[in-house]
Protein backbone atom coordinates (compact mmCIF):
# COMPACT_ATOMS: atom_id res chain seq x y z
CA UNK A 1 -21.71 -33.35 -23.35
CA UNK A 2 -23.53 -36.78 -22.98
CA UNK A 3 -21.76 -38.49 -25.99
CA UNK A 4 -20.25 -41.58 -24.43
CA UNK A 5 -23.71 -41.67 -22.51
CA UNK A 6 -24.44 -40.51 -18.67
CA UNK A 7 -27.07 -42.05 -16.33
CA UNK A 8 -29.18 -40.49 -13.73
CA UNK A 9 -28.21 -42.10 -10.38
CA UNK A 10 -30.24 -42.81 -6.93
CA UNK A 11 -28.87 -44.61 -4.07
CA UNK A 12 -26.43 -45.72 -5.91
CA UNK A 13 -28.38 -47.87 -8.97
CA UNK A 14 -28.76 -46.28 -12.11
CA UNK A 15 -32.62 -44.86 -13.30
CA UNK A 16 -32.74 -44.21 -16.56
CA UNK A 17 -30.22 -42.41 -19.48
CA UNK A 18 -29.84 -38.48 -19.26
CA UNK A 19 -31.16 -36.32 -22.71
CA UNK A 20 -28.29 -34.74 -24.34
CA UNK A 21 -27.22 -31.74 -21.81
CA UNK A 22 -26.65 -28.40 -22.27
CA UNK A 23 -23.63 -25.96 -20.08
CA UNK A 24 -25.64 -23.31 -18.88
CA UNK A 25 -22.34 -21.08 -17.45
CA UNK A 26 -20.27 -18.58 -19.36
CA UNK A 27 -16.44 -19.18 -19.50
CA UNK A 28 -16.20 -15.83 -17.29
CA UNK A 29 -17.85 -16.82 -14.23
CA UNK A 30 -16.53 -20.66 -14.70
CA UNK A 31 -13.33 -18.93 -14.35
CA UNK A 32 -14.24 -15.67 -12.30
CA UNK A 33 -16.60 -15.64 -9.64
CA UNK A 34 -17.11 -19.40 -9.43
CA UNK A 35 -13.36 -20.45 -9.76
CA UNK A 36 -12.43 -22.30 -6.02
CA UNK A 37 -8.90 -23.68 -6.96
CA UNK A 38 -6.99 -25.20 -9.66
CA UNK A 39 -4.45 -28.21 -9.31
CA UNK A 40 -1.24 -28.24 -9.29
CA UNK A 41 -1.02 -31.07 -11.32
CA UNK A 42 -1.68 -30.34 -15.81
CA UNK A 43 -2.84 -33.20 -17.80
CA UNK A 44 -2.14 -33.40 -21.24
CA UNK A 45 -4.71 -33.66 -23.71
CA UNK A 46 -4.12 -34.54 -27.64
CA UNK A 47 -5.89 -33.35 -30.36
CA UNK A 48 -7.78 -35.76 -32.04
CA UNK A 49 -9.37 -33.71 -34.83
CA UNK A 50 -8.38 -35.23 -37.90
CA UNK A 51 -10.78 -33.15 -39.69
CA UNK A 52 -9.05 -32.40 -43.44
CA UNK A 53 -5.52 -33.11 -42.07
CA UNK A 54 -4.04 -34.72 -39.30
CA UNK A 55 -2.49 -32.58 -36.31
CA UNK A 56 -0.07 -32.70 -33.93
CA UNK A 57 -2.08 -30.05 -31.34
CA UNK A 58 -2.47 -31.21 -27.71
CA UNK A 59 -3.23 -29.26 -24.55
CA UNK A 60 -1.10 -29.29 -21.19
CA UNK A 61 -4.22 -27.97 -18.53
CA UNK A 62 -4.92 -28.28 -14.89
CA UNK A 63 -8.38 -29.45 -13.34
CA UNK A 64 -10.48 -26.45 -12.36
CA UNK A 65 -12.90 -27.14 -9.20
CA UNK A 66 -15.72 -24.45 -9.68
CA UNK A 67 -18.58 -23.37 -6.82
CA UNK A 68 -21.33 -24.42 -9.05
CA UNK A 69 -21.83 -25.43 -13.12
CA UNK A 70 -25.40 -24.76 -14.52
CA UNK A 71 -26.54 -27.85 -16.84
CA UNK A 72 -29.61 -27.83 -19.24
CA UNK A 73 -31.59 -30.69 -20.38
């Protein structure tokens, strides 16, 4: 999750770097219990797995706003 690096933030300066994190949530209650609203707007999202052969895959999805998302260190 923290691949293009994420900082830990207080009054608005930045700490230190955040360890590698871990989603602590199953798809089902992302999308169940915890699910608020989802926009109307989709944004599309290419594949970029080029892994053995290139692709042409992409993704049309909308933003999800969820009650609360569990994170691990």
């Amino acid at each position: 999750m923290t691949r293009f690096a994420t900082f830990w933030v207080e009054n608005g300066e930045i700490q230190a770097p955040v360890s590698t994190m871990r989603f602590d949530d199953s798809v089902y209650s992302l999308l169940g219990s915890q699910l608020e609203a989802l926009t109307e707007q989709r944004e599309l999202l290419l594949s970029a797995s080029t892994y053995g052969q290139r692709q042409t895959a992409s993704m049309h999805l909308p933003g999800a706003l969820v009650s609360r998302l569990t994170l691990t260190l």
